[in-house]
Protein backbone atom coordinates (compact mmCIF):
# COMPACT_ATOMS: atom_id res chain seq x y z
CA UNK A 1 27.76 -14.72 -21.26
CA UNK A 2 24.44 -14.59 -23.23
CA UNK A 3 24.63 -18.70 -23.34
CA UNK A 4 24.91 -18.50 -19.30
CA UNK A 5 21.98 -15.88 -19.43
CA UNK A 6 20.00 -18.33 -21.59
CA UNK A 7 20.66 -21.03 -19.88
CA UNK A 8 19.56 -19.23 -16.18
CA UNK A 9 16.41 -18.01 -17.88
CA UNK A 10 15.48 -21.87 -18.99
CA UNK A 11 15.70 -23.08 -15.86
CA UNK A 12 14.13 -19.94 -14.33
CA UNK A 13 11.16 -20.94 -16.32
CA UNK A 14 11.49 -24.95 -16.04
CA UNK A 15 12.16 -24.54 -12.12
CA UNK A 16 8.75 -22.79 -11.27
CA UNK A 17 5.84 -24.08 -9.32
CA UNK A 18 2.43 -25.56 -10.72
CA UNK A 19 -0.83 -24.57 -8.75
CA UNK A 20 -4.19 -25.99 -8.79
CA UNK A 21 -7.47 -24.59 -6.78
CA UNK A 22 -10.52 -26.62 -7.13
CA UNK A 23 -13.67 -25.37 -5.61
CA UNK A 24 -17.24 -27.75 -5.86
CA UNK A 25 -20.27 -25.49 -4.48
CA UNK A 26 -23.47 -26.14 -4.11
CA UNK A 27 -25.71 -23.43 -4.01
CA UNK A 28 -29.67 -22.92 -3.12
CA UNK A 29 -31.61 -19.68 -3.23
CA UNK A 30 -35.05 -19.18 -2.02
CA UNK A 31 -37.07 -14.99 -1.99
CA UNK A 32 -40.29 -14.19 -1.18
CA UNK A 33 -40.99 -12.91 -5.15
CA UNK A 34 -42.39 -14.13 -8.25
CA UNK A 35 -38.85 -15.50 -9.35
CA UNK A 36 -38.57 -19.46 -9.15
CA UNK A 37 -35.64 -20.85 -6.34
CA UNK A 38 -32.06 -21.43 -7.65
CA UNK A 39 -30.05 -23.96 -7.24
CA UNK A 40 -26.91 -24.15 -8.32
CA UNK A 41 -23.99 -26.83 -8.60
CA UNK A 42 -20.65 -25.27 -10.14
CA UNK A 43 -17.50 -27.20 -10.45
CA UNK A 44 -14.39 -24.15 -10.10
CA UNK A 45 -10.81 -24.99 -11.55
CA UNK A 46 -8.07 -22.85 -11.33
CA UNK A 47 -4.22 -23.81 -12.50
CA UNK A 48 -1.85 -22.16 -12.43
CA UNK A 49 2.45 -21.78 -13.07
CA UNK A 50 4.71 -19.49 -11.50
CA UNK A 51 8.51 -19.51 -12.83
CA UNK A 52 11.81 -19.01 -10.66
CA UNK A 53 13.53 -15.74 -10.45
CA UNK A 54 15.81 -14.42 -12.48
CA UNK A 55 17.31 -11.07 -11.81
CA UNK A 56 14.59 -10.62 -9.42
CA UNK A 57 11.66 -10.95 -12.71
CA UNK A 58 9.13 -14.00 -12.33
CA UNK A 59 6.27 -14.18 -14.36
CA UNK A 60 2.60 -16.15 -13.53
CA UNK A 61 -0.02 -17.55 -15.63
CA UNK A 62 -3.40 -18.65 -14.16
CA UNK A 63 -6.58 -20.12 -16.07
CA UNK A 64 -9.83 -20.35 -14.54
CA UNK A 65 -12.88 -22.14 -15.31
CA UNK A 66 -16.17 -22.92 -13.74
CA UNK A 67 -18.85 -25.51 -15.05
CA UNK A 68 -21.95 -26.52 -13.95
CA UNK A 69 -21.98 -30.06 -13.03
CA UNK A 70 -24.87 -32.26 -13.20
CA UNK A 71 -27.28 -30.43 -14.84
CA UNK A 72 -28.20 -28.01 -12.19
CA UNK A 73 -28.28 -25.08 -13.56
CA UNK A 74 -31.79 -23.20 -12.59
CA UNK A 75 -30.77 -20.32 -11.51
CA UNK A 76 -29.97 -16.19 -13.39
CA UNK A 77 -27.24 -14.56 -14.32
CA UNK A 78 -28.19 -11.23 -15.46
CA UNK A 79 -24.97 -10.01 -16.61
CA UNK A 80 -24.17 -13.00 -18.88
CA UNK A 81 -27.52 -13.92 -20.03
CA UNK A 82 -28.14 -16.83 -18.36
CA UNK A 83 -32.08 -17.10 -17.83
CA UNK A 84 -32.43 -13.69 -17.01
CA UNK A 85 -35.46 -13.08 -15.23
CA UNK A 86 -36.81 -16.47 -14.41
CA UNK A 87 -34.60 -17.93 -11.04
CA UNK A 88 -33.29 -15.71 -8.21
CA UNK A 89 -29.35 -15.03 -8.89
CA UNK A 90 -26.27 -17.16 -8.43
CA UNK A 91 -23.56 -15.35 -9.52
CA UNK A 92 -21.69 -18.37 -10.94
CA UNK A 93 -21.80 -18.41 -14.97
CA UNK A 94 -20.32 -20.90 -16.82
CA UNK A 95 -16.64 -19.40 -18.25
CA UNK A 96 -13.28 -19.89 -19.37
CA UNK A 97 -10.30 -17.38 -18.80
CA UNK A 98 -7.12 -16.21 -18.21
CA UNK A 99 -7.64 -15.18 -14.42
CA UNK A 100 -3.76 -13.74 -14.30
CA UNK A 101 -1.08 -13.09 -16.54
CA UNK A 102 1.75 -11.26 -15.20
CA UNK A 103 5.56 -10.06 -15.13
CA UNK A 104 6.73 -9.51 -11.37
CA UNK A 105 9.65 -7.37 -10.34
CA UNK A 106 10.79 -8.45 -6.73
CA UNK A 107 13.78 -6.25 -5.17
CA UNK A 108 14.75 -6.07 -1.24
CA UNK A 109 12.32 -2.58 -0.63
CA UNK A 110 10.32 -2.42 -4.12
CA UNK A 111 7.75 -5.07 -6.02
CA UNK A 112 6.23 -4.54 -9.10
CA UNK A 113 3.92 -6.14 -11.18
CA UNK A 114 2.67 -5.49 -14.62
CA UNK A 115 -0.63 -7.48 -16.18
CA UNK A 116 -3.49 -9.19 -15.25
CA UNK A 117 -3.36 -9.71 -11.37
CA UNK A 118 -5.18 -10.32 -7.94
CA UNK A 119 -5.42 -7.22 -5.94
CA UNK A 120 -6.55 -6.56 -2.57
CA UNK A 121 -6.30 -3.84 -0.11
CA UNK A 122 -6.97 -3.43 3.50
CA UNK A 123 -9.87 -6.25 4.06
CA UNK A 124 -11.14 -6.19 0.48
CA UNK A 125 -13.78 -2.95 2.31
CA UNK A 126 -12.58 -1.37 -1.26
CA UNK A 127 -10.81 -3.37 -2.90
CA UNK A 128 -10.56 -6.83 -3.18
CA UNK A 129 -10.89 -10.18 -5.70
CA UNK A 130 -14.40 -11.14 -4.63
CA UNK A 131 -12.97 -15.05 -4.45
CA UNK A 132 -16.29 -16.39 -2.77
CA UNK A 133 -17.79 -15.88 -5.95
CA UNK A 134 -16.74 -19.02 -8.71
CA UNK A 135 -14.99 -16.45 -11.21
CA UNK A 136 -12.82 -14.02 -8.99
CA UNK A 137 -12.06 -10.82 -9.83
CA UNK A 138 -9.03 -9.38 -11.33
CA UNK A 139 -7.42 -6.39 -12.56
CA UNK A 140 -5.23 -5.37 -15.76
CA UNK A 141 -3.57 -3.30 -13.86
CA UNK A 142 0.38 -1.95 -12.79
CA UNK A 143 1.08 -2.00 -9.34
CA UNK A 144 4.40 -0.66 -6.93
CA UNK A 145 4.46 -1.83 -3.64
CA UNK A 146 7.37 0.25 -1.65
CA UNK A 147 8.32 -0.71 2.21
CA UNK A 148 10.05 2.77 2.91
CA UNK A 149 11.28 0.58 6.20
CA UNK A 150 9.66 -1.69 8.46
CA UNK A 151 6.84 0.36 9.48
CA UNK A 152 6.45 2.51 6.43
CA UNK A 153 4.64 1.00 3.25
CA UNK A 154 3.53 2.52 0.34
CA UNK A 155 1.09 1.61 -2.48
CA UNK A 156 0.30 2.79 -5.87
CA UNK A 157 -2.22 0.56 -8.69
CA UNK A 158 -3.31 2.20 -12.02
CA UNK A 159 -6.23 0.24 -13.43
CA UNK A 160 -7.47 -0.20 -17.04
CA UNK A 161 -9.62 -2.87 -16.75
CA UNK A 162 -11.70 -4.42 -14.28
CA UNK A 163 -12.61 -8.37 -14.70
CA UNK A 164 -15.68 -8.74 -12.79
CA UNK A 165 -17.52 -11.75 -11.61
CA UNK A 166 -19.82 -12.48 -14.58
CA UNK A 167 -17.33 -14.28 -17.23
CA UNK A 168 -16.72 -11.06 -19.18
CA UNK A 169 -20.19 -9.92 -19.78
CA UNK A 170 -19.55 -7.09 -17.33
CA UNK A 171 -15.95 -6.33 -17.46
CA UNK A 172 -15.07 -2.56 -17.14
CA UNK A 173 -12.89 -0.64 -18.92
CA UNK A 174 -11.09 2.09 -16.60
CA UNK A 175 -8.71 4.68 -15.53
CA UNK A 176 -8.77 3.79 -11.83
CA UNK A 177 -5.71 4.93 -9.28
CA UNK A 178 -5.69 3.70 -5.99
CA UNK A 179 -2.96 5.30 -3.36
CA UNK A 180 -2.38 3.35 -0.19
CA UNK A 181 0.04 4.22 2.87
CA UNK A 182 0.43 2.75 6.06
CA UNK A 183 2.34 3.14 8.96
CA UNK A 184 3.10 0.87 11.90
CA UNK A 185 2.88 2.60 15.08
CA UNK A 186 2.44 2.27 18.79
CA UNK A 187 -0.98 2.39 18.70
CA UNK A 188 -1.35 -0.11 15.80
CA UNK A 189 -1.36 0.10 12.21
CA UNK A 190 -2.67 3.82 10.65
CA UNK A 191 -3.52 3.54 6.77
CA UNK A 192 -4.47 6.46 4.46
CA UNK A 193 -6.10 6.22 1.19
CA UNK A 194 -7.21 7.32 -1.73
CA UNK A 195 -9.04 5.93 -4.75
CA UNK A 196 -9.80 7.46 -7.52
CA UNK A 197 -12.52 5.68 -9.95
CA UNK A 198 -13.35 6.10 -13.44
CA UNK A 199 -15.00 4.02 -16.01
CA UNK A 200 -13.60 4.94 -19.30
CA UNK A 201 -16.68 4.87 -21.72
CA UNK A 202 -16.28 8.54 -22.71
CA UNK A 203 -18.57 9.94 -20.47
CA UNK A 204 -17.96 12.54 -17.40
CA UNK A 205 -17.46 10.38 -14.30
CA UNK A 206 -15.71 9.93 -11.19
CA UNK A 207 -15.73 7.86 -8.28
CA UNK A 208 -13.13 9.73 -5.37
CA UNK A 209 -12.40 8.33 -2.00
CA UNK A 210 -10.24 9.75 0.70
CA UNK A 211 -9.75 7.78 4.29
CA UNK A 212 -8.13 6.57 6.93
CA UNK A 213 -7.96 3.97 9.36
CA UNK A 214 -6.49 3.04 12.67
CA UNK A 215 -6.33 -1.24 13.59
CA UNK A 216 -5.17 -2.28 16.89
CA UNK A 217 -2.00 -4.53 16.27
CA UNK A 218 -3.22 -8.24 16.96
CA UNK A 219 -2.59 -9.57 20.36
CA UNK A 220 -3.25 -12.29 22.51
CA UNK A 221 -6.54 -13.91 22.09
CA UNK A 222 -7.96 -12.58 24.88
CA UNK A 223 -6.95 -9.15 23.91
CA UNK A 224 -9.62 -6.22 23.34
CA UNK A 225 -8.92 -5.32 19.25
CA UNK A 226 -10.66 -2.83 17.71
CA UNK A 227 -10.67 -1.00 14.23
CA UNK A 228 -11.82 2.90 13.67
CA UNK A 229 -11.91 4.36 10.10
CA UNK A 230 -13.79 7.43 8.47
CA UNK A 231 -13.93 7.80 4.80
CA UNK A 232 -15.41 11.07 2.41
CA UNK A 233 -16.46 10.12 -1.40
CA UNK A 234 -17.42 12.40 -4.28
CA UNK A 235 -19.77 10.89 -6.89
CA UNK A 236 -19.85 12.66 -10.33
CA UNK A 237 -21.94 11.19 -13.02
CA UNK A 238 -22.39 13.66 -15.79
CA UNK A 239 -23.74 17.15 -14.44
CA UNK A 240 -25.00 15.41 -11.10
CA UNK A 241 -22.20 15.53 -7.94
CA UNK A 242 -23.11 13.46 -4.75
CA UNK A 243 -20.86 13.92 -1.33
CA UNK A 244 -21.21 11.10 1.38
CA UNK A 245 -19.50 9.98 4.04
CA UNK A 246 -18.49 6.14 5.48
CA UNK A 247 -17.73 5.45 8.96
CA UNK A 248 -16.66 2.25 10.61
CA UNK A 249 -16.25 1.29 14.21
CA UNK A 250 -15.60 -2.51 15.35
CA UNK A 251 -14.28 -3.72 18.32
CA UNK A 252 -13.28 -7.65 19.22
CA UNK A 253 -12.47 -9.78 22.63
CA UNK A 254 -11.99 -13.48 23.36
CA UNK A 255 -13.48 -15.23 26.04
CA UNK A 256 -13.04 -18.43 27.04
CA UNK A 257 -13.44 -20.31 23.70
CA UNK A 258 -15.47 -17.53 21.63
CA UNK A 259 -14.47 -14.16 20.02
CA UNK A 260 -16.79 -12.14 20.23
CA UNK A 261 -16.81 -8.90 18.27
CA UNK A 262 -19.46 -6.05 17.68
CA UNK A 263 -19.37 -3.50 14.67
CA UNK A 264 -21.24 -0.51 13.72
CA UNK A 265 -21.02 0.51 9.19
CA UNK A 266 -22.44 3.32 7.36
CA UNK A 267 -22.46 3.77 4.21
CA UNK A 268 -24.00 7.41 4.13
CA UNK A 269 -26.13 9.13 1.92
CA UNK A 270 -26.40 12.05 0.04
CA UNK A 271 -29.80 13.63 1.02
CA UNK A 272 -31.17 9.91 0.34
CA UNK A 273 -30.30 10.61 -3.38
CA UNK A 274 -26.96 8.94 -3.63
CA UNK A 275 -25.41 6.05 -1.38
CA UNK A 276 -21.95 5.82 -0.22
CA UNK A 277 -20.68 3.32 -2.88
CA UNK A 278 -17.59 0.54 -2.96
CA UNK A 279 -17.65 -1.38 -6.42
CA UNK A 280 -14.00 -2.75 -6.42
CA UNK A 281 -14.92 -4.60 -3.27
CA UNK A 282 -15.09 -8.01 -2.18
CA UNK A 283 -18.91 -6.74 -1.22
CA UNK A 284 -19.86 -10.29 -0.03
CA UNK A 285 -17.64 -10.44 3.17
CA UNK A 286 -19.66 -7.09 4.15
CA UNK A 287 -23.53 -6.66 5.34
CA UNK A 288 -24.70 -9.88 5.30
CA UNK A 289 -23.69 -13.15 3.46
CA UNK A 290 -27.37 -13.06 1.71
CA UNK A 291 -25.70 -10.24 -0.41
CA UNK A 292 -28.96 -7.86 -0.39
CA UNK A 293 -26.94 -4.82 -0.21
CA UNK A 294 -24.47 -5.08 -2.90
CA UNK A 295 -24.92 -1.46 -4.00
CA UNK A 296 -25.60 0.53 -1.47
CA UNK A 297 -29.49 1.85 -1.69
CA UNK A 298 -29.84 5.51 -2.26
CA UNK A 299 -31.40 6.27 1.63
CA UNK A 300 -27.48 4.61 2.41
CA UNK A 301 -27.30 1.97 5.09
CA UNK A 302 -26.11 2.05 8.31
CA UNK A 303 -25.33 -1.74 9.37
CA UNK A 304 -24.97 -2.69 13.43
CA UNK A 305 -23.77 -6.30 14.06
CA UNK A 306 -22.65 -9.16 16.66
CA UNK A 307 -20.69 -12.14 16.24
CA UNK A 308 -19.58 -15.03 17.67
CA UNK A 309 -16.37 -17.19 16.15
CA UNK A 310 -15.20 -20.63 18.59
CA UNK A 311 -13.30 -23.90 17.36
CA UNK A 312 -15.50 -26.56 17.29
CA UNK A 313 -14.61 -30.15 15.93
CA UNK A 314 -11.62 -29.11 13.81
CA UNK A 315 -13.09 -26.20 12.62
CA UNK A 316 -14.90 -23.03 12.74
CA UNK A 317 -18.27 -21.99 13.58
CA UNK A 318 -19.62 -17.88 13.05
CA UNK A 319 -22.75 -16.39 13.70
CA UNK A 320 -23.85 -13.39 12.80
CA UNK A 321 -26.38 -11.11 13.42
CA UNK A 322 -26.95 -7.08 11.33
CA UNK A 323 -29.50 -5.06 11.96
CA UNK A 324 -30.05 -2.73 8.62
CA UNK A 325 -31.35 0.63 8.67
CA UNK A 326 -31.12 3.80 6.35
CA UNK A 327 -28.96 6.53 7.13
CA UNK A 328 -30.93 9.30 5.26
CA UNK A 329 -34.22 7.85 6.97
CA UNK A 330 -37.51 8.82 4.71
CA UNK A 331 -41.39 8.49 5.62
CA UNK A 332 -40.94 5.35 3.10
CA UNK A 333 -37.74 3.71 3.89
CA UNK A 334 -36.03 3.62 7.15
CA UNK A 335 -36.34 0.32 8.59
CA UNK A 336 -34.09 -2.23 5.91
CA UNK A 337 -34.53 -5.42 7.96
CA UNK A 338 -32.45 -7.83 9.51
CA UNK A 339 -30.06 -11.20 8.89
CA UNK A 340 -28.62 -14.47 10.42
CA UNK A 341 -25.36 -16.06 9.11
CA UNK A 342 -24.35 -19.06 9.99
CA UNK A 343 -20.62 -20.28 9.13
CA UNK A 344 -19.02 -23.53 9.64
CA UNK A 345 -15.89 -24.22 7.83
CA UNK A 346 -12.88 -26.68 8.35
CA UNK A 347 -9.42 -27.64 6.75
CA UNK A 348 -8.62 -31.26 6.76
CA UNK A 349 -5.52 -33.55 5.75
CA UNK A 350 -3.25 -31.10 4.17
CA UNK A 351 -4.39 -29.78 0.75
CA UNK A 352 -8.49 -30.22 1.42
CA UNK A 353 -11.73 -27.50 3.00
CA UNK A 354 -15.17 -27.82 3.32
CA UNK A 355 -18.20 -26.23 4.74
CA UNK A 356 -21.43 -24.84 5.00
CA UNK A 357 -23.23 -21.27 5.36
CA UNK A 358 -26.66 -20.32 5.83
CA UNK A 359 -27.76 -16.78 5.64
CA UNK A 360 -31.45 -15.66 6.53
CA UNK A 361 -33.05 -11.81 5.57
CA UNK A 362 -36.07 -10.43 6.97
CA UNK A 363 -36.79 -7.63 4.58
CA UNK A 364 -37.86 -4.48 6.23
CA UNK A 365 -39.11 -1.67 4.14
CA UNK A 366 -37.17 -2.56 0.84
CA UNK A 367 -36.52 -5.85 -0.39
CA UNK A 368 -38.01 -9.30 -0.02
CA UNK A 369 -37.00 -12.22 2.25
CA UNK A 370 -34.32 -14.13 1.27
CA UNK A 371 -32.91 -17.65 2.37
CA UNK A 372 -29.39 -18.75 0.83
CA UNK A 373 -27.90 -21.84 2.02
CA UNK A 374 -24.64 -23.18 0.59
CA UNK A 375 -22.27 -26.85 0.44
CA UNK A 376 -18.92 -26.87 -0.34
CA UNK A 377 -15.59 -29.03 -0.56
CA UNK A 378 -12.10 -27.80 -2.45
CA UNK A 379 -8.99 -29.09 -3.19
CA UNK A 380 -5.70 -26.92 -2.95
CA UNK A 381 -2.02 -28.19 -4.03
């Protein structure tokens, strides 16, 4: 029996599958301050192995490294200590990790995993693996996954450590829970939340989110979509408690060859003394590619854009347009400027992607202008 056992296990292990994930990205940075322009070229290498199944337990291992290639390497990285102070930022530092390490449990209704893993919920608006960035995030972490039946799922992740972006120069220790349910019905897919932040450094602080959210279910191309959701979050840092409020309204049509869609953010604000904040997020993929509002300003930020998506030449073009103003509006701050994004991105022969993405701010009464333009090409297999 146990040599049978054995003998499964071994070829569970030998009978896995090997991943690799190159990404090579140039990146250029230009602001209208005393810092010098960045520029940026950063080879990204991720490999990975996954092992069969046996009685339903898998396991993954996943290193990641990013390099600079070439030599061009004037640009900051605060975090890490890479010329602080002298280039605008590029979040890429050099590193070399273990970007997951986990045991997987997969049964017919249940999934669990225990270690270091990817997580993402709901669009990354919370929660997400920041993956435009070189070194992704990750979390050492527990998570249950439950599908209660088809339209029913549930979610639960406890959190003690958060492996940010910068190598490990800024990774958090935590007690974070995050809660997520959602629900399939006629109207399209209802999700409630809750998450529930704290750093552990032995201070008094939490980070609580309730919402909830209501997305159209996909349909034809031509379809009107649309996405509602309303969220309340209670900041306590010490003796000081902030309550703010997020709201989120986009709506999305094709015509002809474009899909056009239209969205209205805000991040609120606490009597302009505390913004609405999201710091597990994949913040990147929200308010502007140029990444100017990565924590939300104190006044808040209310964010109304338009875009355009069509095919074009085997693959896809996006422009974007946000207007930025504050929520909590103040005599100093209320206008917080404006951006263009430009995206054009394509998949060719089977395992390779490219593109390139331009993103433009006109600062408004915070800030300075800011021009980020960035080249890439990966490899996937």
């Amino acid at each position: 029996h146990s040599a049978y056992a054995a003998g499964n296990i071994t070829e569970a292990i030998i009978n896995g599958k090997a991943s690799a994930d190159l990404n090579l990205r140039y990146e250029h940075v230009e602001q209208d301050n005393a810092l010098q322009d960045a520029t940026a070229l950063t080879l990204r290498t991720r490999l990975g192995y996954t092992t069969g199944s046996y009685n339903n337990l898998s396991a993954t291992v996943e290193m990641e490294d990013s390099r600079i290639v070439g030599g061009q390497d004037e640009y900051s990285v605060g975090p890490s200590g890479f010329n602080p102070g002298v280039y605008s930022v590029i979040a890429d530092p050099e590193s070399t990790e273990l970007d997951q390490a986990f045991v997987k449990y997969e049964g017919e209704s249940l999934t669990t995993k225990l270690g270091r893993q990817v997580i993402t919920y709901d669009g990354h608006r919370f929660v997400g693996h920041v993956g435009w960035r070189q070194d992704r995030q990750t979390f050492d972490a527990f998570k249950v996954d439950y599908s209660a039946s088809k339209e029913l799922s549930l979610s639960y992740s406890y959190l003690w450590k958060r492996n940010r972006i910068f190598a490990e120069a800024a990774d958090i220790d935590s007690k974070d829970s995050l809660i997520n349910v959602s629900y399939k019905s006629v109207f399209g897919t209802v999700t409630f939340y809750g998450y529930f932040l704290e750093v552990d450094n032995n201070t008094d602080n939490a980070l609580d989110t309730f919402g909830i959210s209501l997305k159209s279910s996909a349909g034809t191309d031509n379809k009107f979509n649309y996405t509602v959701e309303y969220a309340t979050q209670t900041n306590e840092s010490g003796a000081s408690e902030y309550d703010t409020e997020y709201l989120f309204i986009e709506g999305s049509m094709g015509l002809a060859a474009v899909t056009a869609s239209f969205g209205y953010e805000v991040l609120g604000s606490d009597n302009g003394a505390s913004g609405f904040s999201t710091p597990l997020a994949t913040l990147h993929k929200f308010n502007g590619f140029a990444d100017m509002f990565l924590s939300t300003p104190a006044e808040g930020l209310v964010d109304v854009y338009a875009s355009a998506t069509t095919r074009l030449g085997g693959g896809k073009f996006v422009l974007v347009y946000h207007d930025y103003s504050a929520d909590e509006k103040s005599s100093v701050v209320d206008d917080m400027g404006n951006e263009i994004d430009l995206v054009y991105a394509m998949k060719f022969s089977k395992n390779y992607s490219a593109g390139i993405k331009y993103a433009s701010y006109s600062a408004g009464d915070i800030y300075v202008d800011t021009d980020k333009l960035w080249i890439w090409i990966g490899l996937k297999f």
